[in-house]
Protein backbone atom coordinates (compact mmCIF):
# COMPACT_ATOMS: atom_id res chain seq x y z
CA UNK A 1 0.00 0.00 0.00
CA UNK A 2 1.35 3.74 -0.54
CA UNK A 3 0.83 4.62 2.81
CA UNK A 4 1.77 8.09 1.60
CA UNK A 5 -0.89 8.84 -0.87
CA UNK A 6 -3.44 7.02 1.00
CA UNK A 7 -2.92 9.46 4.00
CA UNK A 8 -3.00 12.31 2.04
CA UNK A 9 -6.31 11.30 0.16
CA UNK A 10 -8.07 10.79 3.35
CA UNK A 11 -6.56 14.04 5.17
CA UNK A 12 -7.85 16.03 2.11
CA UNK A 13 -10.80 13.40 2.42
CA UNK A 14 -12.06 14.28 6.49
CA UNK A 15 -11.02 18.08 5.55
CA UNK A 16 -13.76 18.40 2.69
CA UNK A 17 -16.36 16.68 4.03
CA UNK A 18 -15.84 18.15 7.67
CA UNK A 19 -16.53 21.01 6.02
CA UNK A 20 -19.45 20.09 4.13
CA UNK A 21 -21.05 19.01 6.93
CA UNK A 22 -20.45 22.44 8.87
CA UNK A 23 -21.58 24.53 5.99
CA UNK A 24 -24.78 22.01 6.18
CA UNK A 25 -25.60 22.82 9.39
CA UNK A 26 -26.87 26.37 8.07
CA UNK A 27 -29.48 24.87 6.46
CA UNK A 28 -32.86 26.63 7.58
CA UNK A 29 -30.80 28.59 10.06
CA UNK A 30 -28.59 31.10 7.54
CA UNK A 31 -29.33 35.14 8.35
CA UNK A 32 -31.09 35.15 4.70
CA UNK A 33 -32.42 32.89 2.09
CA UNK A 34 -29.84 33.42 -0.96
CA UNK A 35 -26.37 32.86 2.11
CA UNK A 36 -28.32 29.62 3.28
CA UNK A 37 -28.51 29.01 -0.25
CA UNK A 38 -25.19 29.72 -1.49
CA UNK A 39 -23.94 27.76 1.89
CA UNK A 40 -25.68 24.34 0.62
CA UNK A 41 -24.24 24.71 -2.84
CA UNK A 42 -20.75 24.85 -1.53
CA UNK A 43 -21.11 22.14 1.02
CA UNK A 44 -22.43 19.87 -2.01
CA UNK A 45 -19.41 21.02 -4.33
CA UNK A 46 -17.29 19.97 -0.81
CA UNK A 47 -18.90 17.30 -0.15
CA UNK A 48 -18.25 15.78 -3.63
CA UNK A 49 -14.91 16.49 -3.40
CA UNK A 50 -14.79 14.46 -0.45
CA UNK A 51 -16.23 11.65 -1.93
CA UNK A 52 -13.72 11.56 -4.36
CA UNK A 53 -10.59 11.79 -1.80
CA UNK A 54 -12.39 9.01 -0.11
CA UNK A 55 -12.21 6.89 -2.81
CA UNK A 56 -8.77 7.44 -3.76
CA UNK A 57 -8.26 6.49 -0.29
CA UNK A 58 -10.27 3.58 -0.27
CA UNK A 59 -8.91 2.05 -3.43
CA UNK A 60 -4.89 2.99 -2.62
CA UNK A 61 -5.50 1.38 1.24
CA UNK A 62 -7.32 -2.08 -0.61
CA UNK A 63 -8.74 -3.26 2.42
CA UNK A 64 -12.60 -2.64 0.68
CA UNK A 65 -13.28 0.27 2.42
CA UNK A 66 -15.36 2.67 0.40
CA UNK A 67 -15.86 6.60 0.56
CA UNK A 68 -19.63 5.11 3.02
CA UNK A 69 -17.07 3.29 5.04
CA UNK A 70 -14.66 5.54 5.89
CA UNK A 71 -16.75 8.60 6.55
CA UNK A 72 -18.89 6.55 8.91
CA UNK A 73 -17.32 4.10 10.63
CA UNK A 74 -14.38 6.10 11.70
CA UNK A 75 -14.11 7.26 15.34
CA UNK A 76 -12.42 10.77 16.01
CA UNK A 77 -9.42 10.12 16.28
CA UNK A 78 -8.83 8.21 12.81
CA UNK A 79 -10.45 11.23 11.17
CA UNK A 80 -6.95 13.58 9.90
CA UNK A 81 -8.33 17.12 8.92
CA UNK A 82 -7.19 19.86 9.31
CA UNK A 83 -8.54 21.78 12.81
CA UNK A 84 -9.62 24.86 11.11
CA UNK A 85 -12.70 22.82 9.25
CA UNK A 86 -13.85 21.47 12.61
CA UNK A 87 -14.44 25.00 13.97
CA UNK A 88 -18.27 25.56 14.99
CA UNK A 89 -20.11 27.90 12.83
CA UNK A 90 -20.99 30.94 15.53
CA UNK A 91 -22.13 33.81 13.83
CA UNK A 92 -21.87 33.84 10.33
CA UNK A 93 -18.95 36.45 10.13
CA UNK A 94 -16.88 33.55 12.22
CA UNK A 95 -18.51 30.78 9.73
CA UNK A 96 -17.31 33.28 6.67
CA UNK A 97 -13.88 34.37 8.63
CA UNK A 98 -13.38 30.00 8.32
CA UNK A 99 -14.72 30.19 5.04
CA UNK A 100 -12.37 32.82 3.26
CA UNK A 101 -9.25 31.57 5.09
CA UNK A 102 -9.73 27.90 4.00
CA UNK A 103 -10.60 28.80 0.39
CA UNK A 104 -7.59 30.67 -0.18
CA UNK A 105 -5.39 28.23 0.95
CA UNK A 106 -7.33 25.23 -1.04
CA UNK A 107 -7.49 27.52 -4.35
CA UNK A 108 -3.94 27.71 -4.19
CA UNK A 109 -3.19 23.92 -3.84
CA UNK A 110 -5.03 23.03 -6.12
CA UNK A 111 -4.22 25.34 -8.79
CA UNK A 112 -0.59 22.91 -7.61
CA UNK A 113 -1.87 19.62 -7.92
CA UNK A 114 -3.43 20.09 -11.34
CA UNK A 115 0.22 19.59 -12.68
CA UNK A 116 0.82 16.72 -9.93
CA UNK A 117 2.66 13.32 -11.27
CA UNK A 118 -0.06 11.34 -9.86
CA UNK A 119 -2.95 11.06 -12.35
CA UNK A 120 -5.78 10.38 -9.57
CA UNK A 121 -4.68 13.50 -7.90
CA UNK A 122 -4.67 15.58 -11.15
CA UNK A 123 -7.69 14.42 -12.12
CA UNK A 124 -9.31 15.18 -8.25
CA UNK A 125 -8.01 18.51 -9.18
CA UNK A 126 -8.91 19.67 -12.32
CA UNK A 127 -12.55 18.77 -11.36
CA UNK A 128 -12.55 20.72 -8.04
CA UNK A 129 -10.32 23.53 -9.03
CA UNK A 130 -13.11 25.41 -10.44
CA UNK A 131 -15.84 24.72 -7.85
CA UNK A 132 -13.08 26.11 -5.27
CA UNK A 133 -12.55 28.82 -7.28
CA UNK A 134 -15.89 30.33 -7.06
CA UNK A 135 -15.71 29.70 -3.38
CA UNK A 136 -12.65 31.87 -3.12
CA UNK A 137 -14.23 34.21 -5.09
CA UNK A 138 -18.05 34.09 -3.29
CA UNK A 139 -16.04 34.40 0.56
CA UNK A 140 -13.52 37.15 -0.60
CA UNK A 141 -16.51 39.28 -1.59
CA UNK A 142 -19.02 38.77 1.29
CA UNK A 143 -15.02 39.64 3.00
CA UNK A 144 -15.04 42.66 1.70
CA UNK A 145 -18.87 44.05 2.12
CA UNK A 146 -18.96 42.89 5.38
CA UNK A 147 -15.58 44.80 6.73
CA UNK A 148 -16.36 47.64 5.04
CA UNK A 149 -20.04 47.89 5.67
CA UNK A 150 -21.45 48.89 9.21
CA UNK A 151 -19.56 49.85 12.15
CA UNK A 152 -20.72 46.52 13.72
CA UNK A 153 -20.34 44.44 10.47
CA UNK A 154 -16.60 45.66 10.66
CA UNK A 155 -16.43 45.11 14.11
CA UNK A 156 -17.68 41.49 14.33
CA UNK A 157 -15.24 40.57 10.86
CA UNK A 158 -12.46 41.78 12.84
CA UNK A 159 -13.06 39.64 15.65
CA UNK A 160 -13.57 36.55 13.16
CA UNK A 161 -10.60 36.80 11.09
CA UNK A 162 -8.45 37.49 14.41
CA UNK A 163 -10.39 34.24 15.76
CA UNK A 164 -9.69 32.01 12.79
CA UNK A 165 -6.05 33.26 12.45
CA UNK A 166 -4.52 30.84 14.89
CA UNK A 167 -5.79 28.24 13.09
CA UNK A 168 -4.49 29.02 9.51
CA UNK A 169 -0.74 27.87 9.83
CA UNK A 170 -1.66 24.41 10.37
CA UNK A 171 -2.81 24.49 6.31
CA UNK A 172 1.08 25.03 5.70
CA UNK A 173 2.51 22.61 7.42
CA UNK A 174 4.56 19.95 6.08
CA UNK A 175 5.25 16.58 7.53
CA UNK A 176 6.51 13.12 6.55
CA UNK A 177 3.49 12.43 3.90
CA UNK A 178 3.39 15.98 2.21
CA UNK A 179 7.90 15.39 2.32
CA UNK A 180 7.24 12.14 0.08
CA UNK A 181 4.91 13.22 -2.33
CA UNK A 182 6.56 16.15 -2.72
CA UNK A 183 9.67 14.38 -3.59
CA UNK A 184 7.38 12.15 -5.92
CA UNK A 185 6.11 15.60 -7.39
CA UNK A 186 2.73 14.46 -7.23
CA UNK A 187 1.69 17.21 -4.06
CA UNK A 188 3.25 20.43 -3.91
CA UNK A 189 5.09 21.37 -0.08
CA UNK A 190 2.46 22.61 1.80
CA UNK A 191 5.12 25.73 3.20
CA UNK A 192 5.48 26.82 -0.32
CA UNK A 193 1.82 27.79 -0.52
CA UNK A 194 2.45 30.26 2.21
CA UNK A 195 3.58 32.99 0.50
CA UNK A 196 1.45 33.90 -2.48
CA UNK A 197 -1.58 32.40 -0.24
CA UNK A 198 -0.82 35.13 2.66
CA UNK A 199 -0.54 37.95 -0.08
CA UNK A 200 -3.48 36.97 -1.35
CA UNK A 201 -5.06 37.32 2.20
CA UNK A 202 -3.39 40.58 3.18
CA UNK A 203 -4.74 42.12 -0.24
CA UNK A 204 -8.40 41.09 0.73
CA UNK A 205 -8.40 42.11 4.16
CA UNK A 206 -7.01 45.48 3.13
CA UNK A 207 -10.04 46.06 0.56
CA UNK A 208 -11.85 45.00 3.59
CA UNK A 209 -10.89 47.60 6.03
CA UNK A 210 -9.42 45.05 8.28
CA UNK A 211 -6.46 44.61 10.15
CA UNK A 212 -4.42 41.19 8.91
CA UNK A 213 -3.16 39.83 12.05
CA UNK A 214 0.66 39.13 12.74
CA UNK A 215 2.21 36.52 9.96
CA UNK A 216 4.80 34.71 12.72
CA UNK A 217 0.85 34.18 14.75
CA UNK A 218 -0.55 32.04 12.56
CA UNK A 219 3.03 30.63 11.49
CA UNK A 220 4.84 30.20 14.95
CA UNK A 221 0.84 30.31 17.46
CA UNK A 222 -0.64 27.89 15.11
CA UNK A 223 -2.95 25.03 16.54
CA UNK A 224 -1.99 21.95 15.07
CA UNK A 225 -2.64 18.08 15.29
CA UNK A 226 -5.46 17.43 13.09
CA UNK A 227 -3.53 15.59 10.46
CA UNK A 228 -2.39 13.37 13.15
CA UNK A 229 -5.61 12.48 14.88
CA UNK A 230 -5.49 14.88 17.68
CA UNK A 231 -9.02 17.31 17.45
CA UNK A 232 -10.95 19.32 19.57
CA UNK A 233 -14.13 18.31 20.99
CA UNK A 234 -16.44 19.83 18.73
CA UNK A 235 -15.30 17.25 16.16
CA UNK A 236 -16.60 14.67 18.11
CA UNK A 237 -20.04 16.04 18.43
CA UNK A 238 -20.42 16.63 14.62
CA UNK A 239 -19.52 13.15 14.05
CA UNK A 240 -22.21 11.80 16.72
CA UNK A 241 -24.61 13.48 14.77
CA UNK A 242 -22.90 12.80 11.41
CA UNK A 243 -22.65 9.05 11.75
CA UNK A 244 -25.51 7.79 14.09
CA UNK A 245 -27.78 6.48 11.73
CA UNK A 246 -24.89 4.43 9.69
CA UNK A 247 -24.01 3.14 12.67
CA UNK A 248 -27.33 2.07 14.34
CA UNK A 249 -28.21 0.61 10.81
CA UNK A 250 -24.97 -0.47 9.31
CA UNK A 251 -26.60 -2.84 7.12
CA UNK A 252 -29.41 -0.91 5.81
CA UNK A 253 -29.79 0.17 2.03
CA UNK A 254 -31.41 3.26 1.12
């Protein structure tokens, strides 16, 4: 088994569809119809990007675990996203703050893996590259109107971006499985994302009206773990609900 790959396919995996099902979670709740709207679409884009991590994963592992399997009969600490996606919603500014951050870094991976040396990946890729686009585009502009809208619109995106911040260097970090693909060409290293990705950020924020918080915070402060199991509680309680009726039925067919 490529132990590599297959641990990057399911990190990517658990990251999408954590995600999704955060995004989901909006559903008959978002502040107006057309953002609960626009929230569903992009946890469907996420969560079939997921599904197609999951099956890489499934298929490099060969134990006959499928995309079903993996999502729902994991326990926490088997699932390897990143902690950022596992953040609860709060207000939507803090749900947006996660938003923007996450779909700058993921634009700018994948615009890296469409050239990767690994056809699966590639083709993973070029099919979510322009899904993830719009997202970028979609967050950086709700970014912008919110910062530099009301007094308390500003106030309350300040707060979220500075909230989300600590959890943005985690995105960049490399370790053993991002080393060997990189080496293989077939992922990029995640640290050489930081740059344009942060630049990218900064530019935003500025249209925005906000303050970027200090680079060596979310380089040097960053929360980390997630790739290697280690998640905060909320994960745990959106699994629960996530997986419960998989689990009390695991033979049932829909």
């Amino acid at each position: 088994m490529d132990k590599a790959l297959f641990s990057y396919a399911l990190r990517m995996g658990d990251s999408t569809l954590v995600l999704a099902q955060r995004l989901g979670e909006w559903t008959g709740h978002g502040p107006a119809l057309e953002e609960e709207l626009a929230c569903a679409n992009t946890a469907l884009d996420l969560l079939g990007q997921a599904r197609m991590w999951l099956t890489l994963a499934g298929e490099t592992e060969g134990q006959g675990r499928d995309e079903d399997r993996l999502a729902y009969h994991r326990d926490v600490h088997e699932y390897t996203n990143y902690l950022l996606v596992e953040r609860e919603n709060g207000h939507y500014g803090d749900t947006l703050a996660r938003q923007f951050l996450f779909d700058a870094w993921h634009c700018f991976l994948l615009e890296q893996l469409i050239e990767s040396s690994d056809e699966q990946i590639r083709e993973i890729a070029q099919k979510a590259h322009k899904e993830v686009l719009y997202h970028l585009r979609r967050s950086t502009d709700l970014i912008v109107r919110l910062g530099d809208g009301t007094p308390e619109s500003h106030k309350r995106m300040q707060q979220a971006i500075d909230d989300a911040w600590f959890y943005l260097g985690e995105l960049f970090l490399d370790d053993e499985v991002t080393e060997e693909l990189a080496q293989r060409q077939a992922v990029p290293l995640m640290a050489s994302l930081w740059q344009p990705c942060l630049e990218y950020i900064q530019n935003a924020l500025e249209r925005a009206t906000l303050r970027c918080p200090a680079e060596q915070d979310a380089q040097h402060k960053a929360y980390r773990g997630g790739p290697q199991g280690r998640h905060t509680e909320a994960l745990g309680f959106l699994l629960a609900e996530m997986q419960h009726l998989p689990r009390m039925y695991p033979d049932a067919r829909w």
